[in-house]
PDB file of N, CA and C in Angstrom:
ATOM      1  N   UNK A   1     -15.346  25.592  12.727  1.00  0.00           N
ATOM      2  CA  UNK A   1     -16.268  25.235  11.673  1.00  0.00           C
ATOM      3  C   UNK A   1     -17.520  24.617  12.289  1.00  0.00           C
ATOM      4  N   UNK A   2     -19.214  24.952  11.981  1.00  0.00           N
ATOM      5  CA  UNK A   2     -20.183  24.025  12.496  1.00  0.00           C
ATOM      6  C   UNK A   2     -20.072  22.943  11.948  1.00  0.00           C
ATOM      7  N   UNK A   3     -20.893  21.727  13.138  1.00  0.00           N
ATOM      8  CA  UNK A   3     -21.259  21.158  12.365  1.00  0.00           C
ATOM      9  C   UNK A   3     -22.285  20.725  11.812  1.00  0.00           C
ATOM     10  N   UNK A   4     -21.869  20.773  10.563  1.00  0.00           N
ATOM     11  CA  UNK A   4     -23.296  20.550   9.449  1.00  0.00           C
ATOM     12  C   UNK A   4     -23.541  18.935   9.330  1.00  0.00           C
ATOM     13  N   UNK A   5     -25.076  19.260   9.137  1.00  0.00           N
ATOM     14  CA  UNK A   5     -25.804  17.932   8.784  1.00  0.00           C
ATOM     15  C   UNK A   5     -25.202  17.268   7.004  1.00  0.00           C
ATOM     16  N   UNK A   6     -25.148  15.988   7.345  1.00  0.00           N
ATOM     17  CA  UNK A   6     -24.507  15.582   6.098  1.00  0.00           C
ATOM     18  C   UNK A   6     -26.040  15.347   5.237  1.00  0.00           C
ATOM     19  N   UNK A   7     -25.942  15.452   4.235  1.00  0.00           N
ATOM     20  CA  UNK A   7     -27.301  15.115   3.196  1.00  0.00           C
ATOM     21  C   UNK A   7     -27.173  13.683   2.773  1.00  0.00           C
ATOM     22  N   UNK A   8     -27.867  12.709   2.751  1.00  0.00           N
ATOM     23  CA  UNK A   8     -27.949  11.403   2.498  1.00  0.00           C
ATOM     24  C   UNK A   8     -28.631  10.955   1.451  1.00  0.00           C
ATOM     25  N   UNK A   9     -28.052   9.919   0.650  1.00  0.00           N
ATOM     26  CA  UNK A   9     -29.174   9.813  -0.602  1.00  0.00           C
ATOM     27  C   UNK A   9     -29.257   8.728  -1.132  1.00  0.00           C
ATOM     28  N   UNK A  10     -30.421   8.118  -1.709  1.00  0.00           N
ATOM     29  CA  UNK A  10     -29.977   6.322  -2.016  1.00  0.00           C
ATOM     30  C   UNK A  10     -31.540   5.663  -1.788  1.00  0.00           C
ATOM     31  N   UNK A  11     -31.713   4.716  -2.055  1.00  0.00           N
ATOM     32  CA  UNK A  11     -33.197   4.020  -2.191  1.00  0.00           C
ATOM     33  C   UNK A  11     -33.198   3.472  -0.921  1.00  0.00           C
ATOM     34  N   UNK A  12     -34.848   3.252  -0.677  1.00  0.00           N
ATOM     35  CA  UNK A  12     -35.444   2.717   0.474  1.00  0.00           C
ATOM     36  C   UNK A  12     -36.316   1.512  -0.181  1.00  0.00           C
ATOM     37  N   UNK A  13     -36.361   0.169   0.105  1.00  0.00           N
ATOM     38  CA  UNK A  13     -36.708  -0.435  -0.650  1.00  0.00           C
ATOM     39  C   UNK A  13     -37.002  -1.545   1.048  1.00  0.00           C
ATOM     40  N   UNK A  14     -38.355  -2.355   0.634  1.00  0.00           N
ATOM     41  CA  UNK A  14     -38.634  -3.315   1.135  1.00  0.00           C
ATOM     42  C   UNK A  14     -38.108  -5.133   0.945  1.00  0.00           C
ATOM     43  N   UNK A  15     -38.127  -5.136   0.008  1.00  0.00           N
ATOM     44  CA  UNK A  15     -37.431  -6.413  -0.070  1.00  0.00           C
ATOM     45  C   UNK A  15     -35.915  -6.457   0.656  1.00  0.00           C
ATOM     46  N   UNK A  16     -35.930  -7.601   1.629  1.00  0.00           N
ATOM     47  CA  UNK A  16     -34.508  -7.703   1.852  1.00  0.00           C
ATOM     48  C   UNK A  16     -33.106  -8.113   1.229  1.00  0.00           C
ATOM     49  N   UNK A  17     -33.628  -9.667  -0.152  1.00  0.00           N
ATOM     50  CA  UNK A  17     -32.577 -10.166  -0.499  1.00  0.00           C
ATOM     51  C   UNK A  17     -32.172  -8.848  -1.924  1.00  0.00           C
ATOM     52  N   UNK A  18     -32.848  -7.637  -2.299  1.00  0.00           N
ATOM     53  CA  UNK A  18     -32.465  -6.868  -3.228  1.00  0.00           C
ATOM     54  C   UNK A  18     -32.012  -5.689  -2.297  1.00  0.00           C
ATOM     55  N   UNK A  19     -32.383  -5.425  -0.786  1.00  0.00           N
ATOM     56  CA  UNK A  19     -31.307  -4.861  -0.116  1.00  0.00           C
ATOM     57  C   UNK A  19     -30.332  -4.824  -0.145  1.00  0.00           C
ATOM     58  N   UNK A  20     -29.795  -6.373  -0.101  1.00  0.00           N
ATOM     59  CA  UNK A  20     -28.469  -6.932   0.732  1.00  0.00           C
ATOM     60  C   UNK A  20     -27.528  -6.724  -1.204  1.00  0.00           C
ATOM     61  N   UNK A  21     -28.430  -7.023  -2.069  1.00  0.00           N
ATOM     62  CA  UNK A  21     -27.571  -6.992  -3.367  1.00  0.00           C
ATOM     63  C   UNK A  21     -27.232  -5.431  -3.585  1.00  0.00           C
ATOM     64  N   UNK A  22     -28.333  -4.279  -3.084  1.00  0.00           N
ATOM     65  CA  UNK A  22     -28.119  -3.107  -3.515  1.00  0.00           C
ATOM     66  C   UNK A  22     -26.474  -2.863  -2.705  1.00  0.00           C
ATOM     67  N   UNK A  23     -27.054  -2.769  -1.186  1.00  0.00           N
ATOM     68  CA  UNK A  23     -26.161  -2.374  -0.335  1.00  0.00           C
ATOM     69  C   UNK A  23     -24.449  -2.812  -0.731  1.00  0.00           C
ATOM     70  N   UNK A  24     -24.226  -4.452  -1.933  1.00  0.00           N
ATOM     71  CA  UNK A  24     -22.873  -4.322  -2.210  1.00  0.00           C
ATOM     72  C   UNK A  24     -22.726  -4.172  -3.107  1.00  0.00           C
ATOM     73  N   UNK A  25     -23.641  -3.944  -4.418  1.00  0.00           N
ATOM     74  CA  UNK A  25     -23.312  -2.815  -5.399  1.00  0.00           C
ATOM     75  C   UNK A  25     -22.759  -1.580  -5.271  1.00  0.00           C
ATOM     76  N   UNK A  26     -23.201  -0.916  -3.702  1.00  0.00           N
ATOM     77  CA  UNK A  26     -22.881   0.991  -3.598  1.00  0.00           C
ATOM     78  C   UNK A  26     -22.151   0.624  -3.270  1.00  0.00           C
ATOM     79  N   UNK A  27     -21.160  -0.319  -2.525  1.00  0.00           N
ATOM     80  CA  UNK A  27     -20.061  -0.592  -1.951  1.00  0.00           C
ATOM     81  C   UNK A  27     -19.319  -0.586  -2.942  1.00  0.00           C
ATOM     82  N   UNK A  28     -19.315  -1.526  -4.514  1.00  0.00           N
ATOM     83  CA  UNK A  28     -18.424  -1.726  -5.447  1.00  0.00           C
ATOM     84  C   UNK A  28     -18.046  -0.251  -5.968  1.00  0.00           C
ATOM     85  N   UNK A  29     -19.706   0.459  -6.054  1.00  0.00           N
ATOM     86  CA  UNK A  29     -19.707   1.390  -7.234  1.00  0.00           C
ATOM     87  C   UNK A  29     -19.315   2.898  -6.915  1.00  0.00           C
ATOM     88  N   UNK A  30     -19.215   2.644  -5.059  1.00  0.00           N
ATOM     89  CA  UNK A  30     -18.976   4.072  -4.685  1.00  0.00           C
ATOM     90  C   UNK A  30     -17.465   3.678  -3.790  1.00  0.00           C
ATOM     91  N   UNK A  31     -16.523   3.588  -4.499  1.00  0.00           N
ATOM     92  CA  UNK A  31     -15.608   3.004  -3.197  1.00  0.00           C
ATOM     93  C   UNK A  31     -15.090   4.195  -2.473  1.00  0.00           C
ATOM     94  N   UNK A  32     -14.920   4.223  -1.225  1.00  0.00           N
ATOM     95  CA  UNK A  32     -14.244   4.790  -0.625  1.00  0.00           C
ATOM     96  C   UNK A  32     -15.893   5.703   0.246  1.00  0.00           C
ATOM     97  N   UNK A  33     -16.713   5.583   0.090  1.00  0.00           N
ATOM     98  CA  UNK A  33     -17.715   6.074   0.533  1.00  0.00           C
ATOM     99  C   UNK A  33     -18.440   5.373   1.498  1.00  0.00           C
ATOM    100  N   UNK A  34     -19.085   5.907   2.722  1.00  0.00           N
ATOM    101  CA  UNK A  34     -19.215   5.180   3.858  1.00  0.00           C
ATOM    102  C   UNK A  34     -20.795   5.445   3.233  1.00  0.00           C
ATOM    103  N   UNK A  35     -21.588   3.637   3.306  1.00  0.00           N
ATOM    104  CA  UNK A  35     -22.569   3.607   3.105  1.00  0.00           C
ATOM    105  C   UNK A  35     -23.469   3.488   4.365  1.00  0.00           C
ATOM    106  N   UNK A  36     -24.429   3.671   4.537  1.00  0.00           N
ATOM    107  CA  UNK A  36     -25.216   3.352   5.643  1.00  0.00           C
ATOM    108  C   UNK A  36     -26.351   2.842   5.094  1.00  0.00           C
ATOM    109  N   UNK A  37     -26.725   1.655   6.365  1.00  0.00           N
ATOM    110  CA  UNK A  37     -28.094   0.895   6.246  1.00  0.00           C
ATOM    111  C   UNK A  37     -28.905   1.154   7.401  1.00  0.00           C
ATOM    112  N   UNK A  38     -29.731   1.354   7.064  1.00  0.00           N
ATOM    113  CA  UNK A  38     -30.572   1.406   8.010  1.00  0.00           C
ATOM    114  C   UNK A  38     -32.227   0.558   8.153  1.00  0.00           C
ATOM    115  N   UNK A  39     -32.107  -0.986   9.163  1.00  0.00           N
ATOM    116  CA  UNK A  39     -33.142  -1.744   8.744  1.00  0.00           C
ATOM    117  C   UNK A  39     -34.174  -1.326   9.681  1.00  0.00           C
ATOM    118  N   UNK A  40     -35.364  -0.635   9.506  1.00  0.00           N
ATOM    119  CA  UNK A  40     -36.559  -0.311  10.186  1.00  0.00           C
ATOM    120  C   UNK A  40     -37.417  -1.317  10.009  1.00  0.00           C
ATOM    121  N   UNK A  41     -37.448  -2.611   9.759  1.00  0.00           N
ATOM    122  CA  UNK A  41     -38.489  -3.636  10.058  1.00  0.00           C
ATOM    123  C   UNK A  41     -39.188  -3.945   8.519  1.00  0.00           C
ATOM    124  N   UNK A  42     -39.902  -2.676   8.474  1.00  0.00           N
ATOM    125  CA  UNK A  42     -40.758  -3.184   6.890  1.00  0.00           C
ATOM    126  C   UNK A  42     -40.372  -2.112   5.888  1.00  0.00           C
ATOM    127  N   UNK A  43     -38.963  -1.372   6.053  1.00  0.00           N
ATOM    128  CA  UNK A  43     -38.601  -1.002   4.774  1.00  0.00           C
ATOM    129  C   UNK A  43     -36.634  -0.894   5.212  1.00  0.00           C
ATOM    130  N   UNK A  44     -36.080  -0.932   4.676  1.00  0.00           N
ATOM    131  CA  UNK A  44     -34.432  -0.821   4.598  1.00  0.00           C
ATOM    132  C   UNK A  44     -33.899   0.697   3.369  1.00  0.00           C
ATOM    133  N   UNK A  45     -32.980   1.080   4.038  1.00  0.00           N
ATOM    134  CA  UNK A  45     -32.737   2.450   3.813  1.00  0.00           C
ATOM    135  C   UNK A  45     -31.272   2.235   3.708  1.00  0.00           C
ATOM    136  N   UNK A  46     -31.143   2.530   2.455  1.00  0.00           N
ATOM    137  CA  UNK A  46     -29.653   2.687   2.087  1.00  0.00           C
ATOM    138  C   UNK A  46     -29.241   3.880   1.524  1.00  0.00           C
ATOM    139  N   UNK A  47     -28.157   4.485   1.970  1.00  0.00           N
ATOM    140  CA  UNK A  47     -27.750   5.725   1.393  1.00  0.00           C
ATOM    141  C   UNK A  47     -26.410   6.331   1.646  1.00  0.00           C
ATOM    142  N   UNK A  48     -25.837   7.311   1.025  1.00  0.00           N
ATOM    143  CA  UNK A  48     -24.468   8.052   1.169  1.00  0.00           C
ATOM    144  C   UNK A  48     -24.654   9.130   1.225  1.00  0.00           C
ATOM    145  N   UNK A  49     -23.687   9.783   1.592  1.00  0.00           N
ATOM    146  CA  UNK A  49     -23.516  11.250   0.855  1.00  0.00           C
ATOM    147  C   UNK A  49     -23.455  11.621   0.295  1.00  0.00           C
ATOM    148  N   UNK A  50     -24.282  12.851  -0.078  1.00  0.00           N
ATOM    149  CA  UNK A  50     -24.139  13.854  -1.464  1.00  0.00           C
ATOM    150  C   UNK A  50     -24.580  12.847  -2.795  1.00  0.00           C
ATOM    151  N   UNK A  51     -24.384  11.344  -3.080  1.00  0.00           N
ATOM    152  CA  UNK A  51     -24.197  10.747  -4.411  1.00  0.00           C
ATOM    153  C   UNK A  51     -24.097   9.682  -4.297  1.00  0.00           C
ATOM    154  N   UNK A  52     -24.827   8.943  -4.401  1.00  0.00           N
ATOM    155  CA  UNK A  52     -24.897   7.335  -4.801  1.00  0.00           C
ATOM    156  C   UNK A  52     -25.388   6.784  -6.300  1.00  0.00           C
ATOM    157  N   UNK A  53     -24.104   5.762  -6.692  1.00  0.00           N
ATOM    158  CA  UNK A  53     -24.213   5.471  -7.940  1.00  0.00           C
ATOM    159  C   UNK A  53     -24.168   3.984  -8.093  1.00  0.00           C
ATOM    160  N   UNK A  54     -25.183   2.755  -8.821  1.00  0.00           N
ATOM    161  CA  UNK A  54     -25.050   1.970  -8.922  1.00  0.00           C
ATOM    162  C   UNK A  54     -25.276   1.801 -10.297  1.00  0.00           C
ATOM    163  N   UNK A  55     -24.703   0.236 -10.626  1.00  0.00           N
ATOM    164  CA  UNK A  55     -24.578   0.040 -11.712  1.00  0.00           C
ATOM    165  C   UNK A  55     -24.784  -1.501 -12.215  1.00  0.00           C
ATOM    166  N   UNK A  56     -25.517  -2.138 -13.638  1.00  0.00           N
ATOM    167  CA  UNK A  56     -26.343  -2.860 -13.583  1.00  0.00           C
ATOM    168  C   UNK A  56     -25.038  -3.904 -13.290  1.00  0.00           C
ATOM    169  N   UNK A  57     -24.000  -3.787 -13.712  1.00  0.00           N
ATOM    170  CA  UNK A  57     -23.492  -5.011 -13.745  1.00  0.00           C
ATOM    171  C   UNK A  57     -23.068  -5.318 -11.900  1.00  0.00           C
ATOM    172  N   UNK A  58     -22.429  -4.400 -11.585  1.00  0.00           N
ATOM    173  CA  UNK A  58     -22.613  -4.682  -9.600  1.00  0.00           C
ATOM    174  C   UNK A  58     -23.898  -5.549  -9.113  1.00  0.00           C
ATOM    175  N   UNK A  59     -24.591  -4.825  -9.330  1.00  0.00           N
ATOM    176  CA  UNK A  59     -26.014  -5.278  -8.908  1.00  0.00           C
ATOM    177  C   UNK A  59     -26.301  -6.637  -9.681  1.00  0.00           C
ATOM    178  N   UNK A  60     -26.033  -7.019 -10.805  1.00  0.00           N
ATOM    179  CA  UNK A  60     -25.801  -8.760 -11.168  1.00  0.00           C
ATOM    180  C   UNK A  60     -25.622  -9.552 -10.667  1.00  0.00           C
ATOM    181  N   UNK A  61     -23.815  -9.003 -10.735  1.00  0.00           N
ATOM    182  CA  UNK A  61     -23.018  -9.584  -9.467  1.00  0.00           C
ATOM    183  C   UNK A  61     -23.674  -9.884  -8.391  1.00  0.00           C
ATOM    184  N   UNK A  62     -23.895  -9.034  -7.756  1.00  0.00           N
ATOM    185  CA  UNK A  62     -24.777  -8.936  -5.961  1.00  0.00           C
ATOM    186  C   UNK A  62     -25.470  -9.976  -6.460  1.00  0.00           C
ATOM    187  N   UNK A  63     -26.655 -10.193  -7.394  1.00  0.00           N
ATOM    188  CA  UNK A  63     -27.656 -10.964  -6.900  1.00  0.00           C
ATOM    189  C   UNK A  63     -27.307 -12.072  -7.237  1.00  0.00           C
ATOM    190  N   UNK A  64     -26.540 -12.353  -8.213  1.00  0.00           N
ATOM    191  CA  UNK A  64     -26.025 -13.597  -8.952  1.00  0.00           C
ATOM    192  C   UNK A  64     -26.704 -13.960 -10.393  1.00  0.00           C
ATOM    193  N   UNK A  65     -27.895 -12.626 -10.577  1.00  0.00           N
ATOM    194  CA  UNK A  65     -28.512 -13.405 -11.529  1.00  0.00           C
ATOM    195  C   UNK A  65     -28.983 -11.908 -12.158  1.00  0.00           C
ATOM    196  N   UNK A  66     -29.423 -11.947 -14.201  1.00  0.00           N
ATOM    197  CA  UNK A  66     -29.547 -10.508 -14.705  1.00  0.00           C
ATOM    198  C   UNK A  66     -30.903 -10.100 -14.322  1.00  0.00           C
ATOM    199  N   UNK A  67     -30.717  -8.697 -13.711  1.00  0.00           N
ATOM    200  CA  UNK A  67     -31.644  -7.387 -14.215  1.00  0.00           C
ATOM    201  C   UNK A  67     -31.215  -6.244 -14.425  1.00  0.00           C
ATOM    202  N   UNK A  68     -32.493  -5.641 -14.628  1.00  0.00           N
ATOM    203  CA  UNK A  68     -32.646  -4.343 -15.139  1.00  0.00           C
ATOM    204  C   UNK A  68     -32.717  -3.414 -14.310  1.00  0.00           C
ATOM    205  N   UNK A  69     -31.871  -2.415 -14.594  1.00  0.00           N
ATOM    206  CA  UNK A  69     -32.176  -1.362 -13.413  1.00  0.00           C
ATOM    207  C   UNK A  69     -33.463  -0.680 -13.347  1.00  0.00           C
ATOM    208  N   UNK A  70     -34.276  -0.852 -14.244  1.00  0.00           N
ATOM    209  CA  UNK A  70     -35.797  -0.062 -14.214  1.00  0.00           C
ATOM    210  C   UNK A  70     -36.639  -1.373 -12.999  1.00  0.00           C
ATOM    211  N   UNK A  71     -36.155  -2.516 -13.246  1.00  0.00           N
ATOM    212  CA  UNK A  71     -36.656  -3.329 -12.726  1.00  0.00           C
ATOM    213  C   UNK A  71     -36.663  -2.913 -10.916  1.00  0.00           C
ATOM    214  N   UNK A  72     -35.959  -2.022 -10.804  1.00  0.00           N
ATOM    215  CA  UNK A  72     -35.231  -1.845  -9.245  1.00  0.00           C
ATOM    216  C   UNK A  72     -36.800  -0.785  -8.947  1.00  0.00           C
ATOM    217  N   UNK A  73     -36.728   0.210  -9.520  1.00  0.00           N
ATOM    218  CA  UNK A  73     -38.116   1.525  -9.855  1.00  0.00           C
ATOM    219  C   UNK A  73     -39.233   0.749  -9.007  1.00  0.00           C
ATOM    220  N   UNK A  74     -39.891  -0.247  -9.174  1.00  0.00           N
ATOM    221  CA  UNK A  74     -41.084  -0.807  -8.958  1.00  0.00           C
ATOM    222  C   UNK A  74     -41.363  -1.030  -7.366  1.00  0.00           C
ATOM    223  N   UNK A  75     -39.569  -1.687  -6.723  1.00  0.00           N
ATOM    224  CA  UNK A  75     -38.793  -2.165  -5.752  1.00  0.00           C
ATOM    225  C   UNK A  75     -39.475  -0.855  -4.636  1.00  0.00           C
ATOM    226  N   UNK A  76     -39.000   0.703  -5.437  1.00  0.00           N
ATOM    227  CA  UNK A  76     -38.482   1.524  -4.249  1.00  0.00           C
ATOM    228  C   UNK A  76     -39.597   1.838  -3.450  1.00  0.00           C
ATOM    229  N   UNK A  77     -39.206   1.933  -2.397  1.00  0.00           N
ATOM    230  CA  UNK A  77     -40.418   2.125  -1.004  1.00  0.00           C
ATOM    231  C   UNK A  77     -40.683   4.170  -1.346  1.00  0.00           C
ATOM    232  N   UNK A  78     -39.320   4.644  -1.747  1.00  0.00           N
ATOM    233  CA  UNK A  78     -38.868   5.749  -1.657  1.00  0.00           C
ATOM    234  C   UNK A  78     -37.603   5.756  -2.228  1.00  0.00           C
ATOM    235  N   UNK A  79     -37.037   6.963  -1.820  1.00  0.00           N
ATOM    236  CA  UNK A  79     -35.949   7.235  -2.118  1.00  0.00           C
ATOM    237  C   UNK A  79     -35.575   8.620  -1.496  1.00  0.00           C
ATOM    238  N   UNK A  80     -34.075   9.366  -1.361  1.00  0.00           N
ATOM    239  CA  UNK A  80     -33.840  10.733  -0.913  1.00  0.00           C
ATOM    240  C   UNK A  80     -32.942  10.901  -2.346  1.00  0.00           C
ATOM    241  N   UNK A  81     -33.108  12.617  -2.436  1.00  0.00           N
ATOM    242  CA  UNK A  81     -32.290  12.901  -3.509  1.00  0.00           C
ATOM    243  C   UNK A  81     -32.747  12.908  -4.744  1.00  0.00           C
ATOM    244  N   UNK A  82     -32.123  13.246  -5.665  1.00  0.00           N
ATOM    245  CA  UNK A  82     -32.522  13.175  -6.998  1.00  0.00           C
ATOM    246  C   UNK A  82     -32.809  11.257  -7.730  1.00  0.00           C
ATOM    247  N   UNK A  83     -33.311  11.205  -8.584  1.00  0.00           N
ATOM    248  CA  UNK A  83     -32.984  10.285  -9.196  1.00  0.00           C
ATOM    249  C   UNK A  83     -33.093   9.996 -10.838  1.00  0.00           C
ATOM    250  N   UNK A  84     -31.553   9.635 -10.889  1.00  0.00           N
ATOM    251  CA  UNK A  84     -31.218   9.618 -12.963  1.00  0.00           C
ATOM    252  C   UNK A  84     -30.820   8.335 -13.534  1.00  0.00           C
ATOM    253  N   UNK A  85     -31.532   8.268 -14.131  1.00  0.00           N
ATOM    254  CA  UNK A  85     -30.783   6.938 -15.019  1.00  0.00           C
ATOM    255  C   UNK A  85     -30.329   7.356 -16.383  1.00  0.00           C
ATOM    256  N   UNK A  86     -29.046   6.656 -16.373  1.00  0.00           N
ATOM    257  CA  UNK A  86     -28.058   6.692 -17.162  1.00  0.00           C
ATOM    258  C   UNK A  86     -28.111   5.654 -18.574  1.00  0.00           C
ATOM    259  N   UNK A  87     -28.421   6.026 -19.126  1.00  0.00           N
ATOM    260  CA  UNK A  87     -29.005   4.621 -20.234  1.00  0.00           C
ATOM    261  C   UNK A  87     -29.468   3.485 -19.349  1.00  0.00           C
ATOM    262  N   UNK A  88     -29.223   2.135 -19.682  1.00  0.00           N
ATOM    263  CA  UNK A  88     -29.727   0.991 -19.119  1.00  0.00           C
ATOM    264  C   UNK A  88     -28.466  -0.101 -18.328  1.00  0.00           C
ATOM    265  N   UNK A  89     -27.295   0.921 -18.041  1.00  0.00           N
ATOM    266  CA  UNK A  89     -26.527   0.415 -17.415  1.00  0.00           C
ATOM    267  C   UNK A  89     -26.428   1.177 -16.098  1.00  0.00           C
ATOM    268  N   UNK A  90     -26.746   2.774 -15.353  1.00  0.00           N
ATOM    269  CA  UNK A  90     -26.503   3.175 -14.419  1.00  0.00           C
ATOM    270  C   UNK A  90     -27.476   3.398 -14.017  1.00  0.00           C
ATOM    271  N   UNK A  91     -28.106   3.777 -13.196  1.00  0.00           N
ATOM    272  CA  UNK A  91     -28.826   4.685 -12.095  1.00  0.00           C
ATOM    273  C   UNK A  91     -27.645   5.874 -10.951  1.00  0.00           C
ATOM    274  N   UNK A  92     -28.241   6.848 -10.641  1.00  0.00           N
ATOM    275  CA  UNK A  92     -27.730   7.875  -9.901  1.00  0.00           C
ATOM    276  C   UNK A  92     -28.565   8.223  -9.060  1.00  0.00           C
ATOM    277  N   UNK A  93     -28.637   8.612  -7.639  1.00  0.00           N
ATOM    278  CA  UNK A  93     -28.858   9.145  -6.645  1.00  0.00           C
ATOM    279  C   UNK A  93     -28.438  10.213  -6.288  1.00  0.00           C
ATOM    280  N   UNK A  94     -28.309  11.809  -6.234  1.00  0.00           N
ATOM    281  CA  UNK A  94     -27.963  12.833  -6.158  1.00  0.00           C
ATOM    282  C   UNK A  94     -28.824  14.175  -5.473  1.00  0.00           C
ATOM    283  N   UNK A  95     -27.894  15.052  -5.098  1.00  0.00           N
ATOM    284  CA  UNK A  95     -28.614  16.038  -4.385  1.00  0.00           C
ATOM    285  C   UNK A  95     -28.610  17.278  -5.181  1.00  0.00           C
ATOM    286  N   UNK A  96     -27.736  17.300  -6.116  1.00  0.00           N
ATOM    287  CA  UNK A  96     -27.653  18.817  -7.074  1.00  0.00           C
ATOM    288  C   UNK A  96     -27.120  18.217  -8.458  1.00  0.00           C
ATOM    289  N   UNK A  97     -27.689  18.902  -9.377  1.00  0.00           N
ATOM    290  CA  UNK A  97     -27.993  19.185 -11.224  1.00  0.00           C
ATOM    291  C   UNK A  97     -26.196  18.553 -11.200  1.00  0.00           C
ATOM    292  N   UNK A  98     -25.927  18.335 -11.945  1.00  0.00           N
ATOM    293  CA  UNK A  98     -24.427  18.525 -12.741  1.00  0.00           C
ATOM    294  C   UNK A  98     -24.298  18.317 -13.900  1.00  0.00           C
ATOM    295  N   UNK A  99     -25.279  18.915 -14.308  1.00  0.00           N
ATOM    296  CA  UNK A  99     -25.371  19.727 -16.031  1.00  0.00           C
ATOM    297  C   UNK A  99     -25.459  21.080 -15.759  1.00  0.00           C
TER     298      UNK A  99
END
């Protein structure tokens, strides 16, 4: 079998202390999925494979205190992949339709 490049997907965001909250939200919200960080100095890169899904209440948690996931939008440096929000409780990160 080759091997293939894995596709990665997930926000790039400058702030660090909404890094460190994203990075254990995908942890809660994607279990079993190996997340990667990647800190380049003046932006941080978080992402999975194929699908990353967070969710407002993880991301609470993480920070200790409420927002909004639109509130995150303003945050992103970037991003890879698709990106969906799910009413006002999810956001999605994705590489293909699943409708």
């Amino acid at each position: 079998m080759a091997n293939e490049r894995v596709k990665l997907v997930g926000p790039v965001v400058r702030d660090p202390e909404l890094a460190e909250a994203l990075v254990a939200a995908i942890e809660a919200d994607n279990p079993g999925v190996e997340v990667f960080v990647d800190d380049r100095g003046g932006y941080i890169r978080i992402h999975t494979p194929q699908r990353c899904r967070i969710t407002r209440k993880s991301l609470q948690e993480a920070l200790g205190r409420p927002i909004t996931l639109s509130r995150i939008e303003p945050e992103l440096v970037s991003f890879a992949g698709r990106i969906r929000y799910i009413g006002d409780d999810e956001v999605l990160f994705y590489l293909e339709r699943e409708d």
